[in-house]
N, C-alpha and C. Protein backbone atom coordinates (compact mmCIF):
# COMPACT_ATOMS: atom_id res chain seq x y z
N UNK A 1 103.42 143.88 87.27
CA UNK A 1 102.37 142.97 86.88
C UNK A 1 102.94 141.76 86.13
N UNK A 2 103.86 142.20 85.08
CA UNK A 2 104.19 140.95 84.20
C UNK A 2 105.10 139.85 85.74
N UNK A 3 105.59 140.07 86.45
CA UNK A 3 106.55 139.53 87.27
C UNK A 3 105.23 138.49 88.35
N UNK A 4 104.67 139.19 88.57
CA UNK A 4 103.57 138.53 89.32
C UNK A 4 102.97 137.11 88.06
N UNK A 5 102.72 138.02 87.12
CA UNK A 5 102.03 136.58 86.10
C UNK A 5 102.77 135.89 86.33
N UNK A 6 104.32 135.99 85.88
CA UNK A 6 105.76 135.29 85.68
C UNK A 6 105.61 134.01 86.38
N UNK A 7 105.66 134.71 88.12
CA UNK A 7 105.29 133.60 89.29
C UNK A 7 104.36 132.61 88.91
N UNK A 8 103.42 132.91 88.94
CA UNK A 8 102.39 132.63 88.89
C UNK A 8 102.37 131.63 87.84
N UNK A 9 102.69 131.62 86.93
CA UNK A 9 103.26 130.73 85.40
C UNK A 9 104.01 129.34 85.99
N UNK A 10 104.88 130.05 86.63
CA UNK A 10 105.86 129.12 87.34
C UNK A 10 105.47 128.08 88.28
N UNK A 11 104.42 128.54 89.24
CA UNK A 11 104.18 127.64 90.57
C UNK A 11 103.00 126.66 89.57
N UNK A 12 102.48 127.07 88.58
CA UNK A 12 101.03 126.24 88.04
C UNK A 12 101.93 125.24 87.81
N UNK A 13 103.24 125.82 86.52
CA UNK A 13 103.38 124.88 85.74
C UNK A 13 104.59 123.38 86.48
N UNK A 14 104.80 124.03 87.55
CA UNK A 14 105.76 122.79 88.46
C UNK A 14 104.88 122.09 89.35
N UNK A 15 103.59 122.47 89.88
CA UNK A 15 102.98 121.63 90.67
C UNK A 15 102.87 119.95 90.21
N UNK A 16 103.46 119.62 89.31
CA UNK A 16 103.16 118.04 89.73
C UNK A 16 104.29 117.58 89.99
N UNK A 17 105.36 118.42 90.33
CA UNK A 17 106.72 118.03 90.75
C UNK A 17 106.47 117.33 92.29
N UNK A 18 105.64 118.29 93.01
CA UNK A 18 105.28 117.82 94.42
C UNK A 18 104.39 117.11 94.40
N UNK A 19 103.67 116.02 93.40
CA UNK A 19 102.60 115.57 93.27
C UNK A 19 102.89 114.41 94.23
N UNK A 20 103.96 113.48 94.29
CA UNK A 20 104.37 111.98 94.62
C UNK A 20 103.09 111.97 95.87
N UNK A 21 103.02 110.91 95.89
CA UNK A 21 101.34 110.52 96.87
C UNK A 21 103.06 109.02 97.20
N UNK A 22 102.73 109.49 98.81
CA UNK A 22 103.24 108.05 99.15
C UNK A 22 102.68 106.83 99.41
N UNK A 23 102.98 105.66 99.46
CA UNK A 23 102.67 104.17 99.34
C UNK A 23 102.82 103.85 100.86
N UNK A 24 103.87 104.48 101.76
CA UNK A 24 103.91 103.44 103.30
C UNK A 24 104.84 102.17 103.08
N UNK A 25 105.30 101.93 104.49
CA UNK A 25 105.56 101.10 104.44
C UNK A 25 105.13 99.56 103.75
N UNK A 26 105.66 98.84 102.87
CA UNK A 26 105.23 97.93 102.72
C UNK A 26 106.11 96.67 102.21
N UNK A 27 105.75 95.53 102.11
CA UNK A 27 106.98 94.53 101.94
C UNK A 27 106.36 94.01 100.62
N UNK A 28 107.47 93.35 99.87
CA UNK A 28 107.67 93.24 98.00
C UNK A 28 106.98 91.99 98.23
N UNK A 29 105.64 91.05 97.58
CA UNK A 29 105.18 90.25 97.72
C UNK A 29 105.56 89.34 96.11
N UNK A 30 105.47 90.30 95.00
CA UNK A 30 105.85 89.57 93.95
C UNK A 30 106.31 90.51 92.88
N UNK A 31 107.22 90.30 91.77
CA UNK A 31 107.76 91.02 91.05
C UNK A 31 107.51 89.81 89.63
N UNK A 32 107.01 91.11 88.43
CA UNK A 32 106.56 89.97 87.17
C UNK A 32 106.88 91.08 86.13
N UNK A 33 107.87 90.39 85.29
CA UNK A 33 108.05 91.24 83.86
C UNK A 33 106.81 91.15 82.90
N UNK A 34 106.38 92.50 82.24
CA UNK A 34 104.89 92.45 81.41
C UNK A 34 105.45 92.20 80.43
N UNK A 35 105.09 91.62 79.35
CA UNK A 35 105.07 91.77 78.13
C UNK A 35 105.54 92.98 77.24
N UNK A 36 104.89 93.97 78.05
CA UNK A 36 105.29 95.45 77.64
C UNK A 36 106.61 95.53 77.99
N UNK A 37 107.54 95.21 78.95
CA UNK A 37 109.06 95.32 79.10
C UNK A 37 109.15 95.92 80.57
N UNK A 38 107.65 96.25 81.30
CA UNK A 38 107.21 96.95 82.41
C UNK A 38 107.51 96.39 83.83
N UNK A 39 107.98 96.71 84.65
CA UNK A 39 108.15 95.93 86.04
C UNK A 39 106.61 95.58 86.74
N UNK A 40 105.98 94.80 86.83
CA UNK A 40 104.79 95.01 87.61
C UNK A 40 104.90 94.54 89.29
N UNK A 41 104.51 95.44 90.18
CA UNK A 41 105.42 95.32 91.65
C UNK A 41 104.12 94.91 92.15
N UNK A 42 104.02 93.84 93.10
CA UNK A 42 102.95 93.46 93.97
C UNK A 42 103.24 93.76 95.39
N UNK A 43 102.52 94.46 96.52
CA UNK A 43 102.95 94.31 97.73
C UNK A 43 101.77 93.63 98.46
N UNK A 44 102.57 93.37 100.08
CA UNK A 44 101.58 93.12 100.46
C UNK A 44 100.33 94.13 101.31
N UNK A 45 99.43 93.26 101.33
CA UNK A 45 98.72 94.67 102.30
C UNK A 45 97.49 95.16 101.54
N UNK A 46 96.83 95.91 101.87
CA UNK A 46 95.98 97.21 101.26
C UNK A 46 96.60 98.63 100.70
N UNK A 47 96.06 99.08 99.91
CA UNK A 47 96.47 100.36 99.02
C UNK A 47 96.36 101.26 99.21
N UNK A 48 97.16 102.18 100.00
CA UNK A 48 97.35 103.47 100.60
C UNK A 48 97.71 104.79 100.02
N UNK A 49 97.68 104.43 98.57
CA UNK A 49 97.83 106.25 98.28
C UNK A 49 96.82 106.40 97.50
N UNK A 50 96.40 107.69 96.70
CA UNK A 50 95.63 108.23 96.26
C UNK A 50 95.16 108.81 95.01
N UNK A 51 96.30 107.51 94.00
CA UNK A 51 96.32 107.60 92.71
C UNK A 51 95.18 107.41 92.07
N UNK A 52 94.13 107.53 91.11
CA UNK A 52 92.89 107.75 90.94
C UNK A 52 93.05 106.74 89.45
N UNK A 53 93.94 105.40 89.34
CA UNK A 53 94.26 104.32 88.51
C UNK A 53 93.23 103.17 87.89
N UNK A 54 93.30 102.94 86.82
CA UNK A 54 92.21 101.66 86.97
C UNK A 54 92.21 100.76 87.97
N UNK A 55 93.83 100.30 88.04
CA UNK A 55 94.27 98.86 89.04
C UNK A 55 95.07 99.77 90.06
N UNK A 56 94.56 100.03 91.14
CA UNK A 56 95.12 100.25 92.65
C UNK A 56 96.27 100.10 93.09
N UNK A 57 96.21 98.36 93.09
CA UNK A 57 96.94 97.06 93.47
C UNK A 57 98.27 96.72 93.10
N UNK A 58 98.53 97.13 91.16
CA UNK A 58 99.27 96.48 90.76
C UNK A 58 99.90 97.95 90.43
N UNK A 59 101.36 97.92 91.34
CA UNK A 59 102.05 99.35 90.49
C UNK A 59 102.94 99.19 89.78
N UNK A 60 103.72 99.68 88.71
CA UNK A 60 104.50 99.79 87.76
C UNK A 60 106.15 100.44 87.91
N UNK A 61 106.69 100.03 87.28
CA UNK A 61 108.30 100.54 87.46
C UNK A 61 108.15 100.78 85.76
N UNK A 62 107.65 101.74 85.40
CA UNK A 62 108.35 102.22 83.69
C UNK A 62 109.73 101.57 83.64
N UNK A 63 109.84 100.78 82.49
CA UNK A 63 111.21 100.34 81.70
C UNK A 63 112.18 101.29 81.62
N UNK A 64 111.18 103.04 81.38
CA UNK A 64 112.32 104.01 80.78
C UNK A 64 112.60 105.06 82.13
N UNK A 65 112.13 104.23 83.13
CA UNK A 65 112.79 105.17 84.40
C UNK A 65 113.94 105.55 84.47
N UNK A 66 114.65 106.55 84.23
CA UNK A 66 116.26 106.46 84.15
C UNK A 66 116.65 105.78 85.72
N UNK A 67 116.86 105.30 87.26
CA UNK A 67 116.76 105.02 88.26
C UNK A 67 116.03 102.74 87.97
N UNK A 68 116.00 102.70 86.87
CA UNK A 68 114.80 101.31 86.52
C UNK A 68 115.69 100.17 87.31
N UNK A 69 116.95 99.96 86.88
CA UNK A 69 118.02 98.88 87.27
C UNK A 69 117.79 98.85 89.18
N UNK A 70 118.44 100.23 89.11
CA UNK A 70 118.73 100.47 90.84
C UNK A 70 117.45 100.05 91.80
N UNK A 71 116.57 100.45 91.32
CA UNK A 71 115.08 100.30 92.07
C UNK A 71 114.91 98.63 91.91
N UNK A 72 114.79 98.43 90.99
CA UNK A 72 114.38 96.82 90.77
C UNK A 72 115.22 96.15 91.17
N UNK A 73 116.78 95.97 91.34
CA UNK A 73 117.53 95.71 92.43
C UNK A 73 117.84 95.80 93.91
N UNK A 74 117.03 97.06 94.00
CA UNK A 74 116.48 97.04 95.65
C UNK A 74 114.91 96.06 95.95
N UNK A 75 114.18 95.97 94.94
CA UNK A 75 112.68 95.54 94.90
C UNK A 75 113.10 94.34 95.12
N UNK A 76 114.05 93.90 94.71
CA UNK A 76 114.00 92.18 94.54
C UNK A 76 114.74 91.92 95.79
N UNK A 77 115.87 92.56 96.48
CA UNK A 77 116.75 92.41 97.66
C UNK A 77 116.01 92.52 98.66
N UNK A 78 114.68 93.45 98.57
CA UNK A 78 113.94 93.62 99.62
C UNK A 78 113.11 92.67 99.84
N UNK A 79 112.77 92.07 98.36
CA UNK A 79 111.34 90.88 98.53
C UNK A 79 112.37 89.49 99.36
N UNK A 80 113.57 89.34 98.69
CA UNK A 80 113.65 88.07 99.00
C UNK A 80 114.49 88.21 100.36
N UNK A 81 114.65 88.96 101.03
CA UNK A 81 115.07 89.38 102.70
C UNK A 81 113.69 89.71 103.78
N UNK A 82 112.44 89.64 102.60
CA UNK A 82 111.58 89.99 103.47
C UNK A 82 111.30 91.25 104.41
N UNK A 83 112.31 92.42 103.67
CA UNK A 83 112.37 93.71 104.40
C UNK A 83 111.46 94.67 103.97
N UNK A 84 110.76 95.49 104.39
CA UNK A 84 110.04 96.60 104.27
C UNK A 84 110.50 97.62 103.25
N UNK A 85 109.57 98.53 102.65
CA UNK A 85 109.99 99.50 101.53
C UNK A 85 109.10 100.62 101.94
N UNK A 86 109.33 101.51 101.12
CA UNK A 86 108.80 102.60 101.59
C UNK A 86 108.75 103.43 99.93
N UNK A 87 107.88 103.76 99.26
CA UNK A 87 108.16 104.85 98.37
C UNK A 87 107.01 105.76 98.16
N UNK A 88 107.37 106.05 96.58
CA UNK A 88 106.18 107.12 96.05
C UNK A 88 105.75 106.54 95.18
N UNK A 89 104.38 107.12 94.13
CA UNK A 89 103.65 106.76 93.39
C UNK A 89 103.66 108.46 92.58
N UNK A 90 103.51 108.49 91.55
CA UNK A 90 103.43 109.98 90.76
C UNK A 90 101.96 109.28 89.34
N UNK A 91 100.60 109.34 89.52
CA UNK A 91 100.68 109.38 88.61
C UNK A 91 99.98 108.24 88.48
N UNK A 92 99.14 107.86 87.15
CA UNK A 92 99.08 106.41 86.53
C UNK A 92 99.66 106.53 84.84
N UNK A 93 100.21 105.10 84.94
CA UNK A 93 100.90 104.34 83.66
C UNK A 93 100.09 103.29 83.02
N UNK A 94 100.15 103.84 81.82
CA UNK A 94 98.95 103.12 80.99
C UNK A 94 99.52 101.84 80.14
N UNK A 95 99.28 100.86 80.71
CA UNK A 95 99.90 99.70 79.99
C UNK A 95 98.78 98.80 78.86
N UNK A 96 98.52 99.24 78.21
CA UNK A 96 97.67 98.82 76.69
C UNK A 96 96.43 98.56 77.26
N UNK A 97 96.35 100.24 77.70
CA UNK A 97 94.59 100.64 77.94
C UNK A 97 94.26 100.14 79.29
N UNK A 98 95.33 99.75 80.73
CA UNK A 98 94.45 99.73 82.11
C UNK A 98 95.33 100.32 82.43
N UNK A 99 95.37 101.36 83.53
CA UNK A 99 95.98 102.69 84.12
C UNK A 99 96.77 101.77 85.64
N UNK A 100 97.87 102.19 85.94
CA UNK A 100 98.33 101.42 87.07
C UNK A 100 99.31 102.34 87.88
N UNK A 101 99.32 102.71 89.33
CA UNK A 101 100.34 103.12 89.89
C UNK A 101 101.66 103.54 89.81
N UNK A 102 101.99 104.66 88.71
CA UNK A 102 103.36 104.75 88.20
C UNK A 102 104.52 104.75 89.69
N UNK A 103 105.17 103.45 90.08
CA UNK A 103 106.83 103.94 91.34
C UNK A 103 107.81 104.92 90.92
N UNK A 104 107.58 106.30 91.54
CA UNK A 104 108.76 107.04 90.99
C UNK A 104 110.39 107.21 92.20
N UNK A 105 109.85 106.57 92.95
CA UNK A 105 110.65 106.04 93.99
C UNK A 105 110.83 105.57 95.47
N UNK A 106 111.97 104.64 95.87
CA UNK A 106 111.61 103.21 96.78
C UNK A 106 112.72 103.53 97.53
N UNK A 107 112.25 103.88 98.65
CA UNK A 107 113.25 103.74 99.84
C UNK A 107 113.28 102.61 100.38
N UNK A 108 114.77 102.06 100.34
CA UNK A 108 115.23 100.93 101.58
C UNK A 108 115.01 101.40 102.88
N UNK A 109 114.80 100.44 103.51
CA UNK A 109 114.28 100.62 104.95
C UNK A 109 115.11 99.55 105.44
């Protein structure tokens, strides 16, 4: 019995590991440092995942992403080549009280 709880403990408490809701293909339309120190990523297009955020539209690169440099160096190589991206979303990030699309990661395409 205790081994069954055990499991059971285990699969609750990791489910938001598999949470990432993907974004699709999409190309980097604008990139703007917040005030907060925050990446704010614009693409183009309509909003395809299923983050439940104030702002849809506008997703976020946390400052304290350990991955922050590498990603935002692909974000910007991709915007200004005009190439396609592909990532995930985990989540909303609360930037002084409006909730926004946390990027937990961006595939080059």
């Amino acid at each position: 019995m205790f081994k069954y709880l055990l499991m059971v403990a285990l699969v609750m408490s990791t489910g938001e590991v598999f949470a990432n809701t993907p974004i699709g293909q999409r190309t980097v339309s604008k990139l703007m440092f917040h005030d907060s120190g925050n990446l704010y990523v614009f693409f183009n297009g309509t909003t395809s995942h299923g983050e439940a955020c104030d702002d849809k539209s506008i997703y976020v690169l946390p400052n304290g992403h350990k991955h922050f440099s590498e990603i935002y160096s692909g974000l910007l190589a991709a915007m200004h080549a005009k190439t396609p991206v592909n990532g995930y979303v985990n989540g909303c990030f609360d930037v002084w009280g409006k909730t926004k699309p946390k990027i937990t990661r961006i595939d080059l395409l």
